[in-house]
PDB file of N, CA and C in Angstrom:
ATOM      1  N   UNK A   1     -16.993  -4.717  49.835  1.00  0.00           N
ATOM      2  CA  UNK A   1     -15.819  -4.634  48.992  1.00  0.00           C
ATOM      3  C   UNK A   1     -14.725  -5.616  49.464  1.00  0.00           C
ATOM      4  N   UNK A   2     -14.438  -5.642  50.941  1.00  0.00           N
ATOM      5  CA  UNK A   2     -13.410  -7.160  51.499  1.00  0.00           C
ATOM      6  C   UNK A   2     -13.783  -7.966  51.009  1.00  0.00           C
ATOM      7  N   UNK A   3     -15.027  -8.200  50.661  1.00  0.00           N
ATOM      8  CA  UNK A   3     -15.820  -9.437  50.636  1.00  0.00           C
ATOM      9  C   UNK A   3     -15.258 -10.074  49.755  1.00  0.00           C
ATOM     10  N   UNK A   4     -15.788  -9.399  48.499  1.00  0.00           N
ATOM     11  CA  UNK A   4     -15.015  -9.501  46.886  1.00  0.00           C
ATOM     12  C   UNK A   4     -13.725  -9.748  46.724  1.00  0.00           C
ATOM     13  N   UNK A   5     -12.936  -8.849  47.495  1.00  0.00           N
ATOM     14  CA  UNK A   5     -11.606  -8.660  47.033  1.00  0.00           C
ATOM     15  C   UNK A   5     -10.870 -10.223  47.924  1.00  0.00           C
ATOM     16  N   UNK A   6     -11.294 -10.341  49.074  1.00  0.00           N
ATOM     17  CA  UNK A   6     -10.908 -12.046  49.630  1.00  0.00           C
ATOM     18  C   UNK A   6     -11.050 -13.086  48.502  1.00  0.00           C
ATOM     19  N   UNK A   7     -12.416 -13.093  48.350  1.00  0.00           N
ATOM     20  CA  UNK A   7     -13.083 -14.440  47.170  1.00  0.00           C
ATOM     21  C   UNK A   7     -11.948 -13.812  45.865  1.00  0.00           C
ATOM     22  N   UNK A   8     -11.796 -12.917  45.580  1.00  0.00           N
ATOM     23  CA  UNK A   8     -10.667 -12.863  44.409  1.00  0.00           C
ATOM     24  C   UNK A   8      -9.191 -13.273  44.632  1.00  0.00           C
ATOM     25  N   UNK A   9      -8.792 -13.089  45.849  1.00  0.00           N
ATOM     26  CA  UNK A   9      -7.973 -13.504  46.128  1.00  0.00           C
ATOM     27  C   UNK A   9      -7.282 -14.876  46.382  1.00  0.00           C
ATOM     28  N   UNK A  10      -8.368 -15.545  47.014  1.00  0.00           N
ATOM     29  CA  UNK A  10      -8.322 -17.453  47.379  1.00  0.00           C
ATOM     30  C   UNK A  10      -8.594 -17.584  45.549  1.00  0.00           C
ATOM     31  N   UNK A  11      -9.093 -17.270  44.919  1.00  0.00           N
ATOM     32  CA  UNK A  11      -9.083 -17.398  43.151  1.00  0.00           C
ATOM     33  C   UNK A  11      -7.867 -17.502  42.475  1.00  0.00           C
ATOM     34  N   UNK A  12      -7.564 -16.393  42.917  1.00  0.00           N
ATOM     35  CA  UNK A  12      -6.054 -15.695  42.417  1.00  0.00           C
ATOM     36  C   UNK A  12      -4.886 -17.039  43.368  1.00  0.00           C
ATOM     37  N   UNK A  13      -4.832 -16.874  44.245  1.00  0.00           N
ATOM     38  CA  UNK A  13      -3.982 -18.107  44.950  1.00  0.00           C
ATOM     39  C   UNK A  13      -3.643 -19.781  44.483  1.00  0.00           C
ATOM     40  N   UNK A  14      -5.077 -19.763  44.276  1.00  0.00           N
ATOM     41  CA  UNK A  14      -5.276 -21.140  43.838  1.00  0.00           C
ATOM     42  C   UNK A  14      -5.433 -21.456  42.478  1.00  0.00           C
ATOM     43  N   UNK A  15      -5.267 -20.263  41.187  1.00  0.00           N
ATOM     44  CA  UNK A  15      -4.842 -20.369  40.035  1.00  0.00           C
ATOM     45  C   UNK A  15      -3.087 -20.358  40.279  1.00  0.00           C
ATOM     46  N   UNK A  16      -2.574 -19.399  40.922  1.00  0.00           N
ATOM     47  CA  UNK A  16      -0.872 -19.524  41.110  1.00  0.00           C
ATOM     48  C   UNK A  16      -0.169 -21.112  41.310  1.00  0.00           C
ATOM     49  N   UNK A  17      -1.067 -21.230  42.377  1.00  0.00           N
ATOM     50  CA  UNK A  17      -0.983 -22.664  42.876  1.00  0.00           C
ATOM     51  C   UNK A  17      -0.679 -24.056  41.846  1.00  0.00           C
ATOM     52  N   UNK A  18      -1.926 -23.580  40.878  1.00  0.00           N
ATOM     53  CA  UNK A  18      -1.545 -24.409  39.802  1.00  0.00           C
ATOM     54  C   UNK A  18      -0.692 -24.214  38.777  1.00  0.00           C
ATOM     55  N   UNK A  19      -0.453 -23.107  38.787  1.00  0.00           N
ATOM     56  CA  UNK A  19       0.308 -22.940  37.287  1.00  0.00           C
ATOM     57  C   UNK A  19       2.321 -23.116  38.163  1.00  0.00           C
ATOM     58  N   UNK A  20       2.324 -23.182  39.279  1.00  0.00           N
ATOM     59  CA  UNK A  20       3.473 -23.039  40.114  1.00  0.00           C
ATOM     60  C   UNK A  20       4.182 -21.667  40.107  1.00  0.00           C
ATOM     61  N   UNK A  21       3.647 -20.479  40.081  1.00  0.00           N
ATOM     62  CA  UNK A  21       3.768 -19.318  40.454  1.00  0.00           C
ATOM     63  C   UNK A  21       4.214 -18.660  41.704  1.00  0.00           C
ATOM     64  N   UNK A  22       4.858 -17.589  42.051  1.00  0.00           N
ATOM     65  CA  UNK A  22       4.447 -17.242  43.235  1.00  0.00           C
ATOM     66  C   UNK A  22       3.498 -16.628  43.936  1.00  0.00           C
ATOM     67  N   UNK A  23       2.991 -17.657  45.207  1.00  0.00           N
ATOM     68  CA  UNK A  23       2.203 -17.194  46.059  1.00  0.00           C
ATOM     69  C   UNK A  23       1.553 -16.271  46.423  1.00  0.00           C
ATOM     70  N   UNK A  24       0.767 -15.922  47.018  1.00  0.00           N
ATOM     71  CA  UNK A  24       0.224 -15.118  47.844  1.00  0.00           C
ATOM     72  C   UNK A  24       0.628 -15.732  49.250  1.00  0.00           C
ATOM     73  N   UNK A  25       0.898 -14.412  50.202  1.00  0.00           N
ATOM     74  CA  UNK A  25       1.184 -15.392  51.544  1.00  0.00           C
ATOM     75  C   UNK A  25      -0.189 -15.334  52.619  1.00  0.00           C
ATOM     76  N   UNK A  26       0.106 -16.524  53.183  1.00  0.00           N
ATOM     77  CA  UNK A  26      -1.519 -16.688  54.412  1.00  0.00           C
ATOM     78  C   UNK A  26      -1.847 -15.377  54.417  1.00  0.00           C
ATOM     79  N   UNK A  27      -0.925 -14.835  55.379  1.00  0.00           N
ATOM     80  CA  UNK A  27      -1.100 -13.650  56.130  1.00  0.00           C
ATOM     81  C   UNK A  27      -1.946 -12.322  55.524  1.00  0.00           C
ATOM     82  N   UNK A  28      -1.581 -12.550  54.320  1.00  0.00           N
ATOM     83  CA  UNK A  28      -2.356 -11.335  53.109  1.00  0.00           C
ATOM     84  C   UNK A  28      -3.799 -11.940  52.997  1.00  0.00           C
ATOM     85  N   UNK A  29      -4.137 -13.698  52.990  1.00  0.00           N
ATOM     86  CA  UNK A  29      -5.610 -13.714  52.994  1.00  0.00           C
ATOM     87  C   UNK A  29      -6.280 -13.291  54.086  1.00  0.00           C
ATOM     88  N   UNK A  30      -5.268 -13.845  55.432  1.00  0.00           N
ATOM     89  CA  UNK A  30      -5.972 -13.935  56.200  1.00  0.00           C
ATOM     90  C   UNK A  30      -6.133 -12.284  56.890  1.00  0.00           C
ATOM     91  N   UNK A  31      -5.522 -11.378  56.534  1.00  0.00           N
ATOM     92  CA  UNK A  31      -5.461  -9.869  56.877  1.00  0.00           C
ATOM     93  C   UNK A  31      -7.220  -9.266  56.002  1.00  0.00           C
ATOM     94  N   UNK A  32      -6.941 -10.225  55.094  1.00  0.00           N
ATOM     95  CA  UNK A  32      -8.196  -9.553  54.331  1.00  0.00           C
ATOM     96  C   UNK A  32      -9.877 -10.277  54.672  1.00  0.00           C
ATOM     97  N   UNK A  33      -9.581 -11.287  55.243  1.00  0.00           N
ATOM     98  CA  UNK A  33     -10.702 -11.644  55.948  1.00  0.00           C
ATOM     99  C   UNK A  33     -11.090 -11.176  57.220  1.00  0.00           C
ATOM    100  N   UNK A  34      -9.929 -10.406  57.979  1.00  0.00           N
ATOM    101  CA  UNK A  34      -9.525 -10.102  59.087  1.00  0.00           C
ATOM    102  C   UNK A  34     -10.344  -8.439  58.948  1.00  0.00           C
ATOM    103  N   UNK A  35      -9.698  -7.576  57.584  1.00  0.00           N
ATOM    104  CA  UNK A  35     -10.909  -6.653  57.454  1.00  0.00           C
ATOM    105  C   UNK A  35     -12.167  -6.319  56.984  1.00  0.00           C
ATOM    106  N   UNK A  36     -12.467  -8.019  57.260  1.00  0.00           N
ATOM    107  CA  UNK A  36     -14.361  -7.790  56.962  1.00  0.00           C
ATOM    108  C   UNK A  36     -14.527  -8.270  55.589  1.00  0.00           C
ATOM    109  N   UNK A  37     -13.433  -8.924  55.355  1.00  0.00           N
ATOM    110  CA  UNK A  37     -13.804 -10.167  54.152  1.00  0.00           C
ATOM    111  C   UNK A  37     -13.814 -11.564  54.542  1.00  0.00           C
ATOM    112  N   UNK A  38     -14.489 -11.863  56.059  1.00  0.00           N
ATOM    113  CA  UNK A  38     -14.542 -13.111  56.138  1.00  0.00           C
ATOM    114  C   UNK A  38     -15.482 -14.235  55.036  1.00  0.00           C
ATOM    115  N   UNK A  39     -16.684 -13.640  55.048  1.00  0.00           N
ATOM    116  CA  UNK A  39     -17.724 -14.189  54.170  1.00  0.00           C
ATOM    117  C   UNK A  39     -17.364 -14.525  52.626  1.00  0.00           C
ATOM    118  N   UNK A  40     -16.589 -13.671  52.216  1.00  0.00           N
ATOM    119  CA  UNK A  40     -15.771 -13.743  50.956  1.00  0.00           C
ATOM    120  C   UNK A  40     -15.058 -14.783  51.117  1.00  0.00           C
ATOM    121  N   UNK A  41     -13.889 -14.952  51.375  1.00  0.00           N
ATOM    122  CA  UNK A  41     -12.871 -15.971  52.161  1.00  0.00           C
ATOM    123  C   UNK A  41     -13.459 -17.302  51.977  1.00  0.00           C
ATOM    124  N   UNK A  42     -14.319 -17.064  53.099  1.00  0.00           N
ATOM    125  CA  UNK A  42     -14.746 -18.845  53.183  1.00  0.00           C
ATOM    126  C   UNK A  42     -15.683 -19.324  51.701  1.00  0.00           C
ATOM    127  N   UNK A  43     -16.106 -18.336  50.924  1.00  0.00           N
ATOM    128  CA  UNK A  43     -16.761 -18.737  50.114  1.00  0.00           C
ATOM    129  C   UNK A  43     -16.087 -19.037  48.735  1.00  0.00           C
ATOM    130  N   UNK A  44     -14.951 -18.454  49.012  1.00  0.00           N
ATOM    131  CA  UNK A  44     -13.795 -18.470  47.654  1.00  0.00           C
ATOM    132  C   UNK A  44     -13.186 -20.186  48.154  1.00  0.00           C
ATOM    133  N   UNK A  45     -12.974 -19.953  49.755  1.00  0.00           N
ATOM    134  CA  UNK A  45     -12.234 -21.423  49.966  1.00  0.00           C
ATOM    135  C   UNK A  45     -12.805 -22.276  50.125  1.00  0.00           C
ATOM    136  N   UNK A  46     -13.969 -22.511  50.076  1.00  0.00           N
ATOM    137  CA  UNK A  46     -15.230 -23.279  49.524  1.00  0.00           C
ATOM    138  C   UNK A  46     -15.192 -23.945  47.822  1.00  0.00           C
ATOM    139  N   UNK A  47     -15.087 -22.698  47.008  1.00  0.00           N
ATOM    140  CA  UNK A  47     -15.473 -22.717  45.663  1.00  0.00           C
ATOM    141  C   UNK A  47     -14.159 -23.446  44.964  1.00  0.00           C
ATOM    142  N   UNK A  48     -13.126 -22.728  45.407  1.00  0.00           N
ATOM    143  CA  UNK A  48     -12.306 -22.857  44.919  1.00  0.00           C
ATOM    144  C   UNK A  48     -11.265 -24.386  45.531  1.00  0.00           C
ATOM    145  N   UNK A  49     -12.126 -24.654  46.444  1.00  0.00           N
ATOM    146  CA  UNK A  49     -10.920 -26.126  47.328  1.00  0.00           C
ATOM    147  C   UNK A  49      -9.695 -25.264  47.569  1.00  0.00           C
ATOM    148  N   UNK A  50      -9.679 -24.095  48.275  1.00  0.00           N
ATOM    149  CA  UNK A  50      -8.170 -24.001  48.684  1.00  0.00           C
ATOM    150  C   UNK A  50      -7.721 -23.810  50.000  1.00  0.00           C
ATOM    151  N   UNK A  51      -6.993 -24.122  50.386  1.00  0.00           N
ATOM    152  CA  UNK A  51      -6.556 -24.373  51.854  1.00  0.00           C
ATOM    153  C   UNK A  51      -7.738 -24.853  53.233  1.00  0.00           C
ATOM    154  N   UNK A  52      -7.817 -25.840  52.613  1.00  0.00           N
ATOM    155  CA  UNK A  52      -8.998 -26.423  53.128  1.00  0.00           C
ATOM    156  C   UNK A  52      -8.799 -27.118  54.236  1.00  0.00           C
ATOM    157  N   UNK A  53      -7.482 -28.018  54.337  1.00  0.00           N
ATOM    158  CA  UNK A  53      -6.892 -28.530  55.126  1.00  0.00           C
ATOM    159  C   UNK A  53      -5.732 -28.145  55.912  1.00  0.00           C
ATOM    160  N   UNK A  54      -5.372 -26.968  55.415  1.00  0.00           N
ATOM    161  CA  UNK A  54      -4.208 -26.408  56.055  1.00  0.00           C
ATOM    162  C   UNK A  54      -4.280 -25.793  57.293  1.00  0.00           C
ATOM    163  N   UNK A  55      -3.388 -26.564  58.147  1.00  0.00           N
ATOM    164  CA  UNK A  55      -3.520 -25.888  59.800  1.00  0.00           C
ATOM    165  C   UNK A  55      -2.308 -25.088  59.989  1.00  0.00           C
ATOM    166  N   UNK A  56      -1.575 -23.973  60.541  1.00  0.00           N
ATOM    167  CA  UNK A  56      -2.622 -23.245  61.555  1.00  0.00           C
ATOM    168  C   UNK A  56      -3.948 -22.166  60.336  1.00  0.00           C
ATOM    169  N   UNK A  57      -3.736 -22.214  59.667  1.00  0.00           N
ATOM    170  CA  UNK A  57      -4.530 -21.510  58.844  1.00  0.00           C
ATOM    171  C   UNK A  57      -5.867 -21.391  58.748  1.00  0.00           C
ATOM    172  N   UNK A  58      -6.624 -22.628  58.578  1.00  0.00           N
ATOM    173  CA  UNK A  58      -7.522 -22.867  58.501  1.00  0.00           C
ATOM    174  C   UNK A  58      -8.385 -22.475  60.270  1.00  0.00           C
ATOM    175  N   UNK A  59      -7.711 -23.132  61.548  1.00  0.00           N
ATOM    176  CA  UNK A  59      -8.046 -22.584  62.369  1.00  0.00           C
ATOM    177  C   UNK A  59      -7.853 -20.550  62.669  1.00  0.00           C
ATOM    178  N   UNK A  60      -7.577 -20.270  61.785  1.00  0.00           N
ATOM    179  CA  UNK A  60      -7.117 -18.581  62.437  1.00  0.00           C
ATOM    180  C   UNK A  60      -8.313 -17.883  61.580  1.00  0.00           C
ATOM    181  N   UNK A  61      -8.712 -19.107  60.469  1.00  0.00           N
ATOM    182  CA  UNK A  61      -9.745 -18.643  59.733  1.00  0.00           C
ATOM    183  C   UNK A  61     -11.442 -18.548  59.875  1.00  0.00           C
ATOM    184  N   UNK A  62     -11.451 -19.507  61.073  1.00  0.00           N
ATOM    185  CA  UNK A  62     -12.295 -19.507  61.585  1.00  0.00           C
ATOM    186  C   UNK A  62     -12.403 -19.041  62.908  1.00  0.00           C
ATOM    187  N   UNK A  63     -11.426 -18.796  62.960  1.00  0.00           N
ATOM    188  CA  UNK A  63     -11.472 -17.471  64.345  1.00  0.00           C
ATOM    189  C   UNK A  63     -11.906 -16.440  64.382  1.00  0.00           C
ATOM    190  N   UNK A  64     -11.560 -15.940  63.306  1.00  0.00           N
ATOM    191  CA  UNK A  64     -11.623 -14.404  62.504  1.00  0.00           C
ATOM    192  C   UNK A  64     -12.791 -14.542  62.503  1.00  0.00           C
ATOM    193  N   UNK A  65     -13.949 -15.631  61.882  1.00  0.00           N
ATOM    194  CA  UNK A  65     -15.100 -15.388  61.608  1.00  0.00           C
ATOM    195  C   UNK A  65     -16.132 -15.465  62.709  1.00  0.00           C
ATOM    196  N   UNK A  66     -15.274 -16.258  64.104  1.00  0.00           N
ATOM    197  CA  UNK A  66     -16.016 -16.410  64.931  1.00  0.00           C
ATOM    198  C   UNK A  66     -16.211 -14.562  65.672  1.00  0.00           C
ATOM    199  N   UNK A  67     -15.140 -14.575  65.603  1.00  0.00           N
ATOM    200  CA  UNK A  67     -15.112 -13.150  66.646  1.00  0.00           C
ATOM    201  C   UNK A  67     -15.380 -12.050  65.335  1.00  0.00           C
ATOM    202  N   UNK A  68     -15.708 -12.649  64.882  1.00  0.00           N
ATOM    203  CA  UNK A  68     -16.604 -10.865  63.738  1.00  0.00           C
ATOM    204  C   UNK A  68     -18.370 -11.508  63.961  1.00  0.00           C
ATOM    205  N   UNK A  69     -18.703 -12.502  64.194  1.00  0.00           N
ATOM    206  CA  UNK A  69     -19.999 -12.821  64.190  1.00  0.00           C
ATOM    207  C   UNK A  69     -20.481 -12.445  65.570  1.00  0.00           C
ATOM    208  N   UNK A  70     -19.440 -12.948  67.139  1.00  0.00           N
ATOM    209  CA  UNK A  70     -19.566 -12.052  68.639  1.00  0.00           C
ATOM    210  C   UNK A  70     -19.841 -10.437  68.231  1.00  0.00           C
ATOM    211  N   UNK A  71     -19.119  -9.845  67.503  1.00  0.00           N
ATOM    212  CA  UNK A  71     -18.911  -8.545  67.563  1.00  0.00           C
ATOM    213  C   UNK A  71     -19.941  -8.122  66.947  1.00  0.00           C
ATOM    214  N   UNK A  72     -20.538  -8.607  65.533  1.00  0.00           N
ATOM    215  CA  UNK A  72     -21.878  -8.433  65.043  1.00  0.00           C
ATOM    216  C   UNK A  72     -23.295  -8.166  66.034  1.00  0.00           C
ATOM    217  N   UNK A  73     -23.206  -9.233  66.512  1.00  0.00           N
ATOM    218  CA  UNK A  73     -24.232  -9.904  67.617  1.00  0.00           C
ATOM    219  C   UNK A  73     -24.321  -9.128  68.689  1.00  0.00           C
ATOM    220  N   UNK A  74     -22.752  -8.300  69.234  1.00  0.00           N
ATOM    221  CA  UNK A  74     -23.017  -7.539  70.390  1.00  0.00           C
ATOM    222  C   UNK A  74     -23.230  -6.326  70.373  1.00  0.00           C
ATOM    223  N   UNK A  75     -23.253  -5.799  68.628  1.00  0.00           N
ATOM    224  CA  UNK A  75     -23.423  -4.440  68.033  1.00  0.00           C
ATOM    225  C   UNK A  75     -24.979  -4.482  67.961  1.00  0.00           C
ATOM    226  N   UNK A  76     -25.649  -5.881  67.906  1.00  0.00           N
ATOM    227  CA  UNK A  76     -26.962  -5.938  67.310  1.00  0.00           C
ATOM    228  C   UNK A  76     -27.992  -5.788  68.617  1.00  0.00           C
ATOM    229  N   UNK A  77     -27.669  -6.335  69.661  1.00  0.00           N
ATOM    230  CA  UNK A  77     -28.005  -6.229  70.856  1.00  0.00           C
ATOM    231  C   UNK A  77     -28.260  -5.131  71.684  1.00  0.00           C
ATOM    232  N   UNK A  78     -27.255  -4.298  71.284  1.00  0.00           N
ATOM    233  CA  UNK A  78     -26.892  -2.936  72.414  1.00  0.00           C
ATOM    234  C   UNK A  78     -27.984  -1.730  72.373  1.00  0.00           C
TER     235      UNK A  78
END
């Protein structure tokens, strides 16, 4: 369900974006990738070209995904 609701969100952002709306802020994507909508996320900011280049963002975004894939891995192990 994060999953979805991220990829709707980088959607939702990057239609605002164009029409010059207000925002969504980082912090709300990145909270929602943060609860297990990483895979969503990157696939919306993939699809959609959005914040692709944006730093610190883009690095916090792949943080998130790094340390949910450790945590996967050390759940899978045990």
């Amino acid at each position: 369900m994060a999953n979805l609701v991220a990829f709707a969100l980088f959607g939702m952002d990057k239609r605002r974006a164009r029409l010059g709306l207000r925002r969504l802020s980082e912090r709300t994507l990145l909270l929602w990738a943060l609860a297990g909508g990483s895979a969503g996320a990157l696939v919306g900011r993939r699809l959609f070209r959005h914040k692709t280049r944006k730093q610190p963002f883009s690095t916090l975004l792949w943080l998130i995904v790094a340390v949910q894939a450790m945590a996967a891995a050390a759940w899978a192990m045990r």
